[in-house]
PDB file of N, CA and C in Angstrom:
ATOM      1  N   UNK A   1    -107.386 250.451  89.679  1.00  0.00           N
ATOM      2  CA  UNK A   1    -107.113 249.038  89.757  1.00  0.00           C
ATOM      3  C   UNK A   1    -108.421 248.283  89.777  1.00  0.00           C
ATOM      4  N   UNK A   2    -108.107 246.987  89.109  1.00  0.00           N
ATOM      5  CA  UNK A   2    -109.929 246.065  89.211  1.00  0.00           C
ATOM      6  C   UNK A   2    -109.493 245.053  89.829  1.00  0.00           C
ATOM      7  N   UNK A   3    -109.682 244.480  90.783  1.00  0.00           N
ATOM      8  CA  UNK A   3    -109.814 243.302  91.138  1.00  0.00           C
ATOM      9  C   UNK A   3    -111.010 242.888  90.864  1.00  0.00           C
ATOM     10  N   UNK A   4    -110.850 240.994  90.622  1.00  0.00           N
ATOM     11  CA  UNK A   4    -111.736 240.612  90.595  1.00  0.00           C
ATOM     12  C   UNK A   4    -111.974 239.577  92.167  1.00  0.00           C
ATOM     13  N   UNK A   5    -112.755 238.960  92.881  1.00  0.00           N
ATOM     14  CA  UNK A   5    -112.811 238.060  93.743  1.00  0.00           C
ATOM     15  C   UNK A   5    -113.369 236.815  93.857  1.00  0.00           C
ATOM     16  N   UNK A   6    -112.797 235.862  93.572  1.00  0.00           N
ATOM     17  CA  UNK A   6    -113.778 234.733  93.411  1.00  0.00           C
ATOM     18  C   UNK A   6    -113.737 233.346  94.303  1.00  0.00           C
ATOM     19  N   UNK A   7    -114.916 232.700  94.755  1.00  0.00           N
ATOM     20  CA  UNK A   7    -114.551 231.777  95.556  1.00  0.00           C
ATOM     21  C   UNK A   7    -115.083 230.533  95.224  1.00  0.00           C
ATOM     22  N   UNK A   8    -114.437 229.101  95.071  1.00  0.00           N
ATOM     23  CA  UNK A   8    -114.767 227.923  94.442  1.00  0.00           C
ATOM     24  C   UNK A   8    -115.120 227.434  95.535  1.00  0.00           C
ATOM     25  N   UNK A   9    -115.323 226.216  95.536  1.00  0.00           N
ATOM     26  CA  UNK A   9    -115.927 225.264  96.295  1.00  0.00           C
ATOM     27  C   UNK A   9    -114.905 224.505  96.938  1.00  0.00           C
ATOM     28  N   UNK A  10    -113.667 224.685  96.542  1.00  0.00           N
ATOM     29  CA  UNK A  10    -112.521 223.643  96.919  1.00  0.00           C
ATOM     30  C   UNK A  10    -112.011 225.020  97.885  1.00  0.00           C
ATOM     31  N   UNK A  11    -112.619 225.759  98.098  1.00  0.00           N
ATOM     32  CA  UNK A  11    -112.148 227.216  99.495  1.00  0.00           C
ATOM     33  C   UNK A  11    -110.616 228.140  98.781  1.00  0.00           C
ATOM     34  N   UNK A  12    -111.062 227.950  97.302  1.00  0.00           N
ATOM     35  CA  UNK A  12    -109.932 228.473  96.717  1.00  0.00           C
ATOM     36  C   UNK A  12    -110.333 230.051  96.429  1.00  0.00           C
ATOM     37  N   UNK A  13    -109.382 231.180  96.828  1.00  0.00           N
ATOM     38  CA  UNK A  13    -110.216 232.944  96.717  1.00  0.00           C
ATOM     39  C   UNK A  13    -109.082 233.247  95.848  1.00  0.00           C
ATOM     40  N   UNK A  14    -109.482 233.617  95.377  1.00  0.00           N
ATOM     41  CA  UNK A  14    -108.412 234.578  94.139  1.00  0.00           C
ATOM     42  C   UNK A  14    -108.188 236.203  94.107  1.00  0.00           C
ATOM     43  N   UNK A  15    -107.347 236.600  94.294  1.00  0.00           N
ATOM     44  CA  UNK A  15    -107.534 238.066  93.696  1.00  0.00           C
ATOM     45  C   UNK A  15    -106.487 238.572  92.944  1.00  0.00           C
ATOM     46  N   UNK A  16    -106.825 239.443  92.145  1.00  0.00           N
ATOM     47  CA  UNK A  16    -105.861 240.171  90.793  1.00  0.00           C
ATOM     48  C   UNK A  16    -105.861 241.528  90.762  1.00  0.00           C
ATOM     49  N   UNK A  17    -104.431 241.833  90.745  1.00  0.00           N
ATOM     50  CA  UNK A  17    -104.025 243.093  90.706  1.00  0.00           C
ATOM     51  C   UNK A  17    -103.905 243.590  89.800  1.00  0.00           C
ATOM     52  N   UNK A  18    -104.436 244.585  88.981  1.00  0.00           N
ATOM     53  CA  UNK A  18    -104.182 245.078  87.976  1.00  0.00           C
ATOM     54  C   UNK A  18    -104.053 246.699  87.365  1.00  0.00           C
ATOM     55  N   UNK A  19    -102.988 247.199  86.822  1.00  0.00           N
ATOM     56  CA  UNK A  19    -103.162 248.783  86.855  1.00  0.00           C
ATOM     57  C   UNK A  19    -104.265 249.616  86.314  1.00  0.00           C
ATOM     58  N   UNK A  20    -104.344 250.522  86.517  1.00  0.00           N
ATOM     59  CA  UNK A  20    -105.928 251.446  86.590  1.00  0.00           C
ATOM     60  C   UNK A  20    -106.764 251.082  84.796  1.00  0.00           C
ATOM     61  N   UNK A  21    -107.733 251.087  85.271  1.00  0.00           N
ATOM     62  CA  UNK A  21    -108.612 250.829  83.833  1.00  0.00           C
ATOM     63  C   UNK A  21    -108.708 249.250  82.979  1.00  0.00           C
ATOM     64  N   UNK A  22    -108.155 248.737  84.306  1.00  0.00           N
ATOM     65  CA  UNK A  22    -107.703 247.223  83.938  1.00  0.00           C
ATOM     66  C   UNK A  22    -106.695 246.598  82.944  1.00  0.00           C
ATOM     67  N   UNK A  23    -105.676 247.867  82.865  1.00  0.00           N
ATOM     68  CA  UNK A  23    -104.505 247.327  81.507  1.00  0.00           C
ATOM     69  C   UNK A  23    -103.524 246.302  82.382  1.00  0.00           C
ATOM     70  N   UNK A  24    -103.456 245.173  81.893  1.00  0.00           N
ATOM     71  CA  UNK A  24    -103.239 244.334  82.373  1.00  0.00           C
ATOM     72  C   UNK A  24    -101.382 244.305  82.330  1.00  0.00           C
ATOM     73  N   UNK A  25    -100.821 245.457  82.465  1.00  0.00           N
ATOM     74  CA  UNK A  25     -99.018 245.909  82.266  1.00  0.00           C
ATOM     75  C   UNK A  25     -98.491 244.599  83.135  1.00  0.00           C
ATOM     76  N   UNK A  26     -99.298 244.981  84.579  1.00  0.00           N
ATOM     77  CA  UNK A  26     -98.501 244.553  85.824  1.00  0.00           C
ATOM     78  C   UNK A  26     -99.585 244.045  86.200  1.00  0.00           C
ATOM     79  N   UNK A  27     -99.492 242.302  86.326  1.00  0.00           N
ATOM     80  CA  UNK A  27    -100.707 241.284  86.917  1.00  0.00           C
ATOM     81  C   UNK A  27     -99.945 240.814  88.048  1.00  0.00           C
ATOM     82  N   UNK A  28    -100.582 240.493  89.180  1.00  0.00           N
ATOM     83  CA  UNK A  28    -100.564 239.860  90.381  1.00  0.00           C
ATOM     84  C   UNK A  28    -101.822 239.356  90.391  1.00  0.00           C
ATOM     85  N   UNK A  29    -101.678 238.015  91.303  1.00  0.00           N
ATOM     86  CA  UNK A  29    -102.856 237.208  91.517  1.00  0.00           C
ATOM     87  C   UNK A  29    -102.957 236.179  92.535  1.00  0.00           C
ATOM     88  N   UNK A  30    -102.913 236.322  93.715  1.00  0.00           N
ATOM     89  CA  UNK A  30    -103.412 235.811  94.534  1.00  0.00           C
ATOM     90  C   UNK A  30    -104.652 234.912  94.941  1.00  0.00           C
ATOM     91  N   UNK A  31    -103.720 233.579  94.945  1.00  0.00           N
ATOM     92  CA  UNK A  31    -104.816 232.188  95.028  1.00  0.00           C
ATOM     93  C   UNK A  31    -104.455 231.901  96.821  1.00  0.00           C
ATOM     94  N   UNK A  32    -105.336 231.540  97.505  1.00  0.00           N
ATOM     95  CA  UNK A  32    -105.416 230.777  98.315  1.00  0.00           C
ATOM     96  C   UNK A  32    -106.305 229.423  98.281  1.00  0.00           C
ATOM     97  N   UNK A  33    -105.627 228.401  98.684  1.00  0.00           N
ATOM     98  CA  UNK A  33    -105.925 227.210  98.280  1.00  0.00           C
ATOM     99  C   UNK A  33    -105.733 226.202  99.616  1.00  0.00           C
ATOM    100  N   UNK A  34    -106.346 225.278 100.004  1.00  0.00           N
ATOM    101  CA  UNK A  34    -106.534 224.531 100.672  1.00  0.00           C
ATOM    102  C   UNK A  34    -105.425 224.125 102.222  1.00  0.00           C
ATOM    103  N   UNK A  35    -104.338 224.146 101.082  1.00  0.00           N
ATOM    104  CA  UNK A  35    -102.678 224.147 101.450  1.00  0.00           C
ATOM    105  C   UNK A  35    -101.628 225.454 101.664  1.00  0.00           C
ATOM    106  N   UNK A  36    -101.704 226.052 100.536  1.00  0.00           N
ATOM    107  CA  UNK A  36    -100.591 227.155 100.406  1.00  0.00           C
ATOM    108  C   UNK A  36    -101.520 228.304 100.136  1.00  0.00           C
ATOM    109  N   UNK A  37    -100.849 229.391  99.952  1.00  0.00           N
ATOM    110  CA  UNK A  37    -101.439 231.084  99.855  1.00  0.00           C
ATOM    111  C   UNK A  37    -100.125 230.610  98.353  1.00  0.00           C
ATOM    112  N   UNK A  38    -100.016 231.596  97.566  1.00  0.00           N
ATOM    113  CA  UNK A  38     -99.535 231.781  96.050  1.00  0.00           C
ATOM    114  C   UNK A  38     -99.663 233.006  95.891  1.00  0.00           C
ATOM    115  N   UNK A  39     -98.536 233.488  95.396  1.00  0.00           N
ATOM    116  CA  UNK A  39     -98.819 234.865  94.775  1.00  0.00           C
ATOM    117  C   UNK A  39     -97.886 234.811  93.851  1.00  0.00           C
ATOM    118  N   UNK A  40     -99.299 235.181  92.121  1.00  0.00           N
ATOM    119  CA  UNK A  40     -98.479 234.583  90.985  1.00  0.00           C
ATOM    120  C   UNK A  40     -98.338 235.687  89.985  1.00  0.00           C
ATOM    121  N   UNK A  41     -96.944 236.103  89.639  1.00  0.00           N
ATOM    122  CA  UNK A  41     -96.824 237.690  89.567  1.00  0.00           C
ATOM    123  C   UNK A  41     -96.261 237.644  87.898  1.00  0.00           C
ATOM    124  N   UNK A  42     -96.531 238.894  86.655  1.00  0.00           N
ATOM    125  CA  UNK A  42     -95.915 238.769  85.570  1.00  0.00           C
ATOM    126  C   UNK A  42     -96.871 238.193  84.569  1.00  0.00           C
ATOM    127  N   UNK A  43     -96.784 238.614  83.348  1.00  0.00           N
ATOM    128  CA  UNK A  43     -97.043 238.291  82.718  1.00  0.00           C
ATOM    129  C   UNK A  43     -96.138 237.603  81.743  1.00  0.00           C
ATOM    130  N   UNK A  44     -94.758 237.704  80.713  1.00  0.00           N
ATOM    131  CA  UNK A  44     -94.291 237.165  79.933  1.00  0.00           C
ATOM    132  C   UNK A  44     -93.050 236.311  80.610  1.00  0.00           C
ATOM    133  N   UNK A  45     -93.041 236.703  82.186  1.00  0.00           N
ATOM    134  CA  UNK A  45     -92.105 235.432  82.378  1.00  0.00           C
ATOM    135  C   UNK A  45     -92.405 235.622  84.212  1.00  0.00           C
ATOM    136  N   UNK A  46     -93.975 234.730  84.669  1.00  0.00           N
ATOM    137  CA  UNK A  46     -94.286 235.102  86.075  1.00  0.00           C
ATOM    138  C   UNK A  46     -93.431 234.211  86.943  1.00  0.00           C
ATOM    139  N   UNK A  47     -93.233 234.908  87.712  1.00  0.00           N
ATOM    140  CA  UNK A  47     -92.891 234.469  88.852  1.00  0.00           C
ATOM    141  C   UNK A  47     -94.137 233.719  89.965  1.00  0.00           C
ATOM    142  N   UNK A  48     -94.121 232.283  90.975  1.00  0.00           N
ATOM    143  CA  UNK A  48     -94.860 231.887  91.521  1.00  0.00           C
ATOM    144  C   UNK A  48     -93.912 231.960  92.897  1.00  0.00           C
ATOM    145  N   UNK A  49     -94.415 232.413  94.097  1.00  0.00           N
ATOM    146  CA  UNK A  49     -94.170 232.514  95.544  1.00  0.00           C
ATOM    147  C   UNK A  49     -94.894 231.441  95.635  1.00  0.00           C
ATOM    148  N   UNK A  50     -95.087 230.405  97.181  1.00  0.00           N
ATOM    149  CA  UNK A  50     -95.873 229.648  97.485  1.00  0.00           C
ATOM    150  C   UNK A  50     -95.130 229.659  99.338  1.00  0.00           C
ATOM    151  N   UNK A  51     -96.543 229.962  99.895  1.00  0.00           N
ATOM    152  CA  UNK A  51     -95.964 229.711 101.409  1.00  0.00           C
ATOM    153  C   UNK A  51     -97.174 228.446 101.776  1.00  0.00           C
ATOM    154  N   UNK A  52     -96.607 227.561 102.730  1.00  0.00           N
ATOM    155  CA  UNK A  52     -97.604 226.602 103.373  1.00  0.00           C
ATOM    156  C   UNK A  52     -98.132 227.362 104.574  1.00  0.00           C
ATOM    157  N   UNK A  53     -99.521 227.063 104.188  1.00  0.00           N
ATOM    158  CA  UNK A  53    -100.931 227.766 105.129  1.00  0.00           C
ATOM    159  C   UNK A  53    -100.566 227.609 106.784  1.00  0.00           C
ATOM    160  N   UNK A  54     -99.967 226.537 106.815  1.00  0.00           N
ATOM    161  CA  UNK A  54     -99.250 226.113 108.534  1.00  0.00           C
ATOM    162  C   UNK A  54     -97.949 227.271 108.625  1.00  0.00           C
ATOM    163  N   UNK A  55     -97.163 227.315 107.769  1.00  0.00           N
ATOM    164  CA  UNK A  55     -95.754 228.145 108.139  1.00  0.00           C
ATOM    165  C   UNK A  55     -96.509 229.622 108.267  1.00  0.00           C
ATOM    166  N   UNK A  56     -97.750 230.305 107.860  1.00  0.00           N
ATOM    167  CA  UNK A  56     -98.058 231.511 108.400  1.00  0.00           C
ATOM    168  C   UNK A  56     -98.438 231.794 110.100  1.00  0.00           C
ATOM    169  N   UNK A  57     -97.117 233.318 109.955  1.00  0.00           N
ATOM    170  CA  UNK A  57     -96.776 233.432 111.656  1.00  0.00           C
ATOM    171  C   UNK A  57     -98.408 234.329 112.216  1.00  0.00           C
ATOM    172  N   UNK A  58     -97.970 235.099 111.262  1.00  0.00           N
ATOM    173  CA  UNK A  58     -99.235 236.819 111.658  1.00  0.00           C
ATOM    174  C   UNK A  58     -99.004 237.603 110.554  1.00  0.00           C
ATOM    175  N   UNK A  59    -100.455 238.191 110.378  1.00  0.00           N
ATOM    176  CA  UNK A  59    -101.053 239.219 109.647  1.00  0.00           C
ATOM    177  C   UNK A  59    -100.659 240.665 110.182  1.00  0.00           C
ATOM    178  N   UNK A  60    -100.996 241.850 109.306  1.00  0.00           N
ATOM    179  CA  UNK A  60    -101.278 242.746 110.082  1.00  0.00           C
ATOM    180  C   UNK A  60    -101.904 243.662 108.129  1.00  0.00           C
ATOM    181  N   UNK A  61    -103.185 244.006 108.546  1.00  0.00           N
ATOM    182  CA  UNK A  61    -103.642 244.897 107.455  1.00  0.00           C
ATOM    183  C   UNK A  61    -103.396 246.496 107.536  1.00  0.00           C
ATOM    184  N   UNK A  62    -103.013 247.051 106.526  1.00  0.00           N
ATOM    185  CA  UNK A  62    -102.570 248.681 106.345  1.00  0.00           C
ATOM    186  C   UNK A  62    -103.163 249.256 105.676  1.00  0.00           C
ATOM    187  N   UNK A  63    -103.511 250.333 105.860  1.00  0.00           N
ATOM    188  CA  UNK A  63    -104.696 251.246 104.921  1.00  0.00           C
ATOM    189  C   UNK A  63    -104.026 252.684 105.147  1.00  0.00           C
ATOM    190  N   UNK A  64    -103.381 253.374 104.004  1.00  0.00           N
ATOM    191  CA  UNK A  64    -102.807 254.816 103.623  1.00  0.00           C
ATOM    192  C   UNK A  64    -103.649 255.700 103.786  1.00  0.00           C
ATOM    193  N   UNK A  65    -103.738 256.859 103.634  1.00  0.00           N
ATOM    194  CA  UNK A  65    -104.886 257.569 103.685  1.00  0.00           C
ATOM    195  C   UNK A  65    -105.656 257.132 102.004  1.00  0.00           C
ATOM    196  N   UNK A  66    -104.453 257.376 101.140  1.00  0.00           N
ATOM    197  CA  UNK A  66    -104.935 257.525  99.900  1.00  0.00           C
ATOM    198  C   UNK A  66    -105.639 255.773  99.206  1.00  0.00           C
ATOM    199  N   UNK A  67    -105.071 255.090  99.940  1.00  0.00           N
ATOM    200  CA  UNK A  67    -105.848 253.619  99.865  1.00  0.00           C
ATOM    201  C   UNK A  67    -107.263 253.714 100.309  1.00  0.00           C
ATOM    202  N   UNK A  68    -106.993 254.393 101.724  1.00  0.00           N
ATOM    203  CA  UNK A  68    -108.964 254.220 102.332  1.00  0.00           C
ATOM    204  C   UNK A  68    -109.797 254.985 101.197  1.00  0.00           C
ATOM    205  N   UNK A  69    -109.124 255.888 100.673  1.00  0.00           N
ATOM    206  CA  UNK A  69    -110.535 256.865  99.882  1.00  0.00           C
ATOM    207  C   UNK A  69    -110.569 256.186  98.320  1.00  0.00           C
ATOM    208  N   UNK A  70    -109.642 255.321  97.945  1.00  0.00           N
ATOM    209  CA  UNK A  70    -109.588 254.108  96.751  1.00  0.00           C
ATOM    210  C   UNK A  70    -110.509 253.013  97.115  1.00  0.00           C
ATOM    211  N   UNK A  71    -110.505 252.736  98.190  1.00  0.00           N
ATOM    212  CA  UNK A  71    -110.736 251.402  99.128  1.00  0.00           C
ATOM    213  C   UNK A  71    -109.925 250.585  98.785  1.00  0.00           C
ATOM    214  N   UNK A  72    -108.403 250.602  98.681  1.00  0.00           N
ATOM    215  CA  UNK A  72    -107.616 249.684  98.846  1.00  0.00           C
ATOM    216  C   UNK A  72    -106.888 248.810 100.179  1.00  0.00           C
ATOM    217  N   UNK A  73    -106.373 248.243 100.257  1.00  0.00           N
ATOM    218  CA  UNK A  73    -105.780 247.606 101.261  1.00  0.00           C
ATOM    219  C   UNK A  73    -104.465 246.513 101.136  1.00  0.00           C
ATOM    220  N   UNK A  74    -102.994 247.012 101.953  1.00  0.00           N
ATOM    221  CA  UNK A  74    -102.003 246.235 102.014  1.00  0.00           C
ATOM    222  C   UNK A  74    -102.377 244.949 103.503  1.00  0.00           C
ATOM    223  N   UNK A  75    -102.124 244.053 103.008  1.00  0.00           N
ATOM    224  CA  UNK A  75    -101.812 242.981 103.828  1.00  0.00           C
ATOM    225  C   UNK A  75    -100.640 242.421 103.815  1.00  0.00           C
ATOM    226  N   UNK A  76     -99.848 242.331 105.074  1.00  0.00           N
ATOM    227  CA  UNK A  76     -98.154 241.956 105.669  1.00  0.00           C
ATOM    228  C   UNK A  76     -98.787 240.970 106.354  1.00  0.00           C
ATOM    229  N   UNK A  77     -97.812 239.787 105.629  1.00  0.00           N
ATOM    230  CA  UNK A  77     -98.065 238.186 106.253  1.00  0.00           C
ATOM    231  C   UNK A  77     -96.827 237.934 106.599  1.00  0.00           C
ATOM    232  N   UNK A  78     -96.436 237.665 107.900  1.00  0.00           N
ATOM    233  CA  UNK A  78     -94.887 236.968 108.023  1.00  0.00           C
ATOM    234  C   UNK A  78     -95.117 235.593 108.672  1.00  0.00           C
ATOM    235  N   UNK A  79     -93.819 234.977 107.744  1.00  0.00           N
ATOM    236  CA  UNK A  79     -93.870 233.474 107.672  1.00  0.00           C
ATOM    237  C   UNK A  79     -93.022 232.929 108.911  1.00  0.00           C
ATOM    238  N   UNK A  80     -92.855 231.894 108.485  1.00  0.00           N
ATOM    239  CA  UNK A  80     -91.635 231.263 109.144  1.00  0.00           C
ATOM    240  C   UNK A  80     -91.245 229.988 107.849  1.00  0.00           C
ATOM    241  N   UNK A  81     -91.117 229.924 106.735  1.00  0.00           N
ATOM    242  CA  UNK A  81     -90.108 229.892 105.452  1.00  0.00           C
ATOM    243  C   UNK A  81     -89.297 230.727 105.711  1.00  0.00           C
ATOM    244  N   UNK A  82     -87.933 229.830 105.539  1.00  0.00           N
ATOM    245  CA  UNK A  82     -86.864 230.611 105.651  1.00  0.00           C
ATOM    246  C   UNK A  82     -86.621 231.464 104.286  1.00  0.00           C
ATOM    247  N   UNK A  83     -87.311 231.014 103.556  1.00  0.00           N
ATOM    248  CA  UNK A  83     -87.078 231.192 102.028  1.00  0.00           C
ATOM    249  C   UNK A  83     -87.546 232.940 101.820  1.00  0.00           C
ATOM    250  N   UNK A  84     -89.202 232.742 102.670  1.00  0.00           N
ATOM    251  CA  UNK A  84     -90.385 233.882 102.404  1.00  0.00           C
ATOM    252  C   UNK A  84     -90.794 233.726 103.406  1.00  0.00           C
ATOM    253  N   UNK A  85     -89.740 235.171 103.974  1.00  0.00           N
ATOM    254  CA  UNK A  85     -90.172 235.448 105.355  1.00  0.00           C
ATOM    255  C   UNK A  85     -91.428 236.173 105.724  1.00  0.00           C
ATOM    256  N   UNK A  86     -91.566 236.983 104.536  1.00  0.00           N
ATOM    257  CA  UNK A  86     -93.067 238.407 104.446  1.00  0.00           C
ATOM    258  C   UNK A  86     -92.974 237.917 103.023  1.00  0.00           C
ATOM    259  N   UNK A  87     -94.827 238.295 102.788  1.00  0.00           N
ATOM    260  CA  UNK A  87     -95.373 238.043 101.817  1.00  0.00           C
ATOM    261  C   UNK A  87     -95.834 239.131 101.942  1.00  0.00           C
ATOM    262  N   UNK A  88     -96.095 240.006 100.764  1.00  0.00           N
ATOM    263  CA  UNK A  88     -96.727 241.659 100.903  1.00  0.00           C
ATOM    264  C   UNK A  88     -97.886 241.281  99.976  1.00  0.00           C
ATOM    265  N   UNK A  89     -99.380 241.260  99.999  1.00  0.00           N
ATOM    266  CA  UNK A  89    -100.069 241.537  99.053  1.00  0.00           C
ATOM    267  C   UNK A  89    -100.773 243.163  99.023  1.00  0.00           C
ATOM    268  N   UNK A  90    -100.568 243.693  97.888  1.00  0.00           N
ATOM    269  CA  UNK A  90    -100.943 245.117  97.860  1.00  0.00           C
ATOM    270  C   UNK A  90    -101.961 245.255  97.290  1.00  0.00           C
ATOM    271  N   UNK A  91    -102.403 246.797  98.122  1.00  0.00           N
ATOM    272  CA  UNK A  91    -103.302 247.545  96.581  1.00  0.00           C
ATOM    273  C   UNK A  91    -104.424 246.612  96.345  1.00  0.00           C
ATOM    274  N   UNK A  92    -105.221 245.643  97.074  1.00  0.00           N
ATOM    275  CA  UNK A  92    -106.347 244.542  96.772  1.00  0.00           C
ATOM    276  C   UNK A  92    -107.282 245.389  96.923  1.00  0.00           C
ATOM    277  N   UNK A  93    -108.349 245.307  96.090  1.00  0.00           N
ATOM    278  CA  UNK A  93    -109.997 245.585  96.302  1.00  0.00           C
ATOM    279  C   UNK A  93    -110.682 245.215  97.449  1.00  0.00           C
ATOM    280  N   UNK A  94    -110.919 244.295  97.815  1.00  0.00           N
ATOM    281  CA  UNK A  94    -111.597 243.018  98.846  1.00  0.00           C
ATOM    282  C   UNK A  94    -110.730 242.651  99.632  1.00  0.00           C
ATOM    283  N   UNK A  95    -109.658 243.220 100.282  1.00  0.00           N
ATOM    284  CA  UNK A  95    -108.755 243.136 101.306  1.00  0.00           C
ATOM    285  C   UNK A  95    -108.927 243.172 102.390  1.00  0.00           C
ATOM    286  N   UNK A  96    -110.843 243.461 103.001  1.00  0.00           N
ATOM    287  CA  UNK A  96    -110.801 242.650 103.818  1.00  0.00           C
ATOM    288  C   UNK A  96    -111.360 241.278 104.120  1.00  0.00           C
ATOM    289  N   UNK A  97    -112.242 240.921 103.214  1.00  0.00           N
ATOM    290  CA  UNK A  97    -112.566 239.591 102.554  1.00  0.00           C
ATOM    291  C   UNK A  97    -111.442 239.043 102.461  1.00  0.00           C
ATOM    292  N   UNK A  98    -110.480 239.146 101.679  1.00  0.00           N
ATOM    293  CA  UNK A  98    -109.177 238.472 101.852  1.00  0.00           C
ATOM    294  C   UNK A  98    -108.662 237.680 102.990  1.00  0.00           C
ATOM    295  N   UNK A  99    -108.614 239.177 103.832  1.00  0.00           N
ATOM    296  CA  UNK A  99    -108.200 239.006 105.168  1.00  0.00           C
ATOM    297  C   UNK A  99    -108.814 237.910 106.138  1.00  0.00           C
ATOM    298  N   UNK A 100    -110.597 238.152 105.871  1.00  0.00           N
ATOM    299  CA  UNK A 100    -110.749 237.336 106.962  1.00  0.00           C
ATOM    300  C   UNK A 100    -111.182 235.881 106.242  1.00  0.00           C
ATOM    301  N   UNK A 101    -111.054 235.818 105.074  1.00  0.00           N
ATOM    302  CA  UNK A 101    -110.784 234.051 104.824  1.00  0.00           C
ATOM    303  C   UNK A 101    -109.929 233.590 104.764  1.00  0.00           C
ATOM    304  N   UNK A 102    -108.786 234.404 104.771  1.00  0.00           N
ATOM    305  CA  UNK A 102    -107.417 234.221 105.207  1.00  0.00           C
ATOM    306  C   UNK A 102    -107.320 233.369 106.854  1.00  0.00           C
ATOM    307  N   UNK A 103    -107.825 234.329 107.864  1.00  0.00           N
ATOM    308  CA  UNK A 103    -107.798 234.008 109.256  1.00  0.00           C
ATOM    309  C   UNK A 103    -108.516 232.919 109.175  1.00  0.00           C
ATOM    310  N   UNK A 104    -110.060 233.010 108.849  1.00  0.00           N
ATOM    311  CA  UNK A 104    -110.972 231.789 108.855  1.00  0.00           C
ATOM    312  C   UNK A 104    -110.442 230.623 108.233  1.00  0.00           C
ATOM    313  N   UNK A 105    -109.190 230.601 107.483  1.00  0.00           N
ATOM    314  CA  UNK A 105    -108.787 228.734 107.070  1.00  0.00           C
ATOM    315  C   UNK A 105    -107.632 229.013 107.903  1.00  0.00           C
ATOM    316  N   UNK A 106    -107.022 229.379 108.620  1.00  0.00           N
ATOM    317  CA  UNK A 106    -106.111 229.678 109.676  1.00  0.00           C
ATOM    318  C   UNK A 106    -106.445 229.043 110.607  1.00  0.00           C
ATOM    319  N   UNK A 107    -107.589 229.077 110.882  1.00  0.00           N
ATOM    320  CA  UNK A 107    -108.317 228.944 112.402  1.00  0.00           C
ATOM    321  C   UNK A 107    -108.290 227.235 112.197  1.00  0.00           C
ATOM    322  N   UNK A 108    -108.846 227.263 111.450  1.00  0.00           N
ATOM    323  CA  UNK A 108    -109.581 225.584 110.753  1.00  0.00           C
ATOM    324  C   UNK A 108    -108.651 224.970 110.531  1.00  0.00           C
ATOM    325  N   UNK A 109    -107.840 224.910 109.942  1.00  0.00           N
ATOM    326  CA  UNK A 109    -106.045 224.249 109.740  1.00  0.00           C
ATOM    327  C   UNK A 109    -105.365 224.349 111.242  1.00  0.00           C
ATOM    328  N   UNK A 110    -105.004 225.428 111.950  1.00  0.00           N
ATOM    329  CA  UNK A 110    -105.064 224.887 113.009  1.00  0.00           C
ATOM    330  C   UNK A 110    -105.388 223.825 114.405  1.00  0.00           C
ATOM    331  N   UNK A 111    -106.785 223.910 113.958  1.00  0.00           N
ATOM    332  CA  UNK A 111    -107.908 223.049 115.096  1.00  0.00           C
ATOM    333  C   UNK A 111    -107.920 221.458 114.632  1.00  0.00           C
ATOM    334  N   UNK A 112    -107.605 221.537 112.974  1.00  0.00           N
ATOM    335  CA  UNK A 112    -107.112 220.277 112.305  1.00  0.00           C
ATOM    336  C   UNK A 112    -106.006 219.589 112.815  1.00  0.00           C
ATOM    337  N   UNK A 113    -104.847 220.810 113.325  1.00  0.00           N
ATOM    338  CA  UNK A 113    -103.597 220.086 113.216  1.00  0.00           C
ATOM    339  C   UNK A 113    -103.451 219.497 114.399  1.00  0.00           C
ATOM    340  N   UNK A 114    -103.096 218.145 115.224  1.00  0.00           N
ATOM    341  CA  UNK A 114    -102.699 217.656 116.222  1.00  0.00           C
ATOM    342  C   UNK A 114    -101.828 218.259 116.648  1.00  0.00           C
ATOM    343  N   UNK A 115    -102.253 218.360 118.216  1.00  0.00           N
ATOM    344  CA  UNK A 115    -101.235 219.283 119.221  1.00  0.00           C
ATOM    345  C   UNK A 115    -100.478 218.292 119.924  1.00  0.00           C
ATOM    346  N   UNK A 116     -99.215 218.520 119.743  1.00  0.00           N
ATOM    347  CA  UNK A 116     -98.181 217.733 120.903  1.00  0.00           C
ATOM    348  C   UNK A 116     -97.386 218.525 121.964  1.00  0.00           C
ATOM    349  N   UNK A 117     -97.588 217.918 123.254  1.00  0.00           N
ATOM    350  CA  UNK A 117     -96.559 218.366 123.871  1.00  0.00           C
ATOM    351  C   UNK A 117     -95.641 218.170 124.598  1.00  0.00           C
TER     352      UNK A 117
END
């Protein structure tokens, strides 16, 4: 699998899933963006998920045996969308980069959001 990882200036990270040698059969691609996480799947007729960055409950990262010696990594996000309850991103290169700019605009969107009580 190749991922690629890239990060803009607008705090947007991308990553792409793709089967071994980079044949592009089965694309996944994971944007995180300011607002929502996306995971945009397919090529001749994709499918787009979209959860809001606030409705994420908790993480938890998984590593197989046969992932650690790939260096791959699953990440389980559960929401609170009733729609998309778990978001599974698999099989990523940079999964833990993922992970922790994942947490790190977590943190920051949080501390943003006004607390009431």
């Amino acid at each position: 699998m190749t991922i690629s990882g890239q990060i803009t200036p607008d705090t947007t990270l991308t990553e792409r899933r793709q089967l071994f040698c980079g044949l592009p059969l089965t694309r996944t691609q994971y944007v995180l963006t300011e607002d929502t996480l996306k995971q945009l799947t397919g090529i001749l007729s994709p499918v787009v998920r979209s959860v809001n960055v606030s409705q994420i409950r908790s993480m938890a990262v998984q590593r197989s045996f046969l992932q650690k010696r790939l260096g791959l990594t699953t990440i389980r996000i559960a929401t609170n969308d009733p729609l998309i309850s778990e978001l599974v991103i698999r099989n990523i290169r940079n999964g833990a980069l993922f992970e922790e700019r994942l947490r790190r605009h977590l943190e920051q969107n949080q501390a943003q959001q006004p607390h009431t009580f």
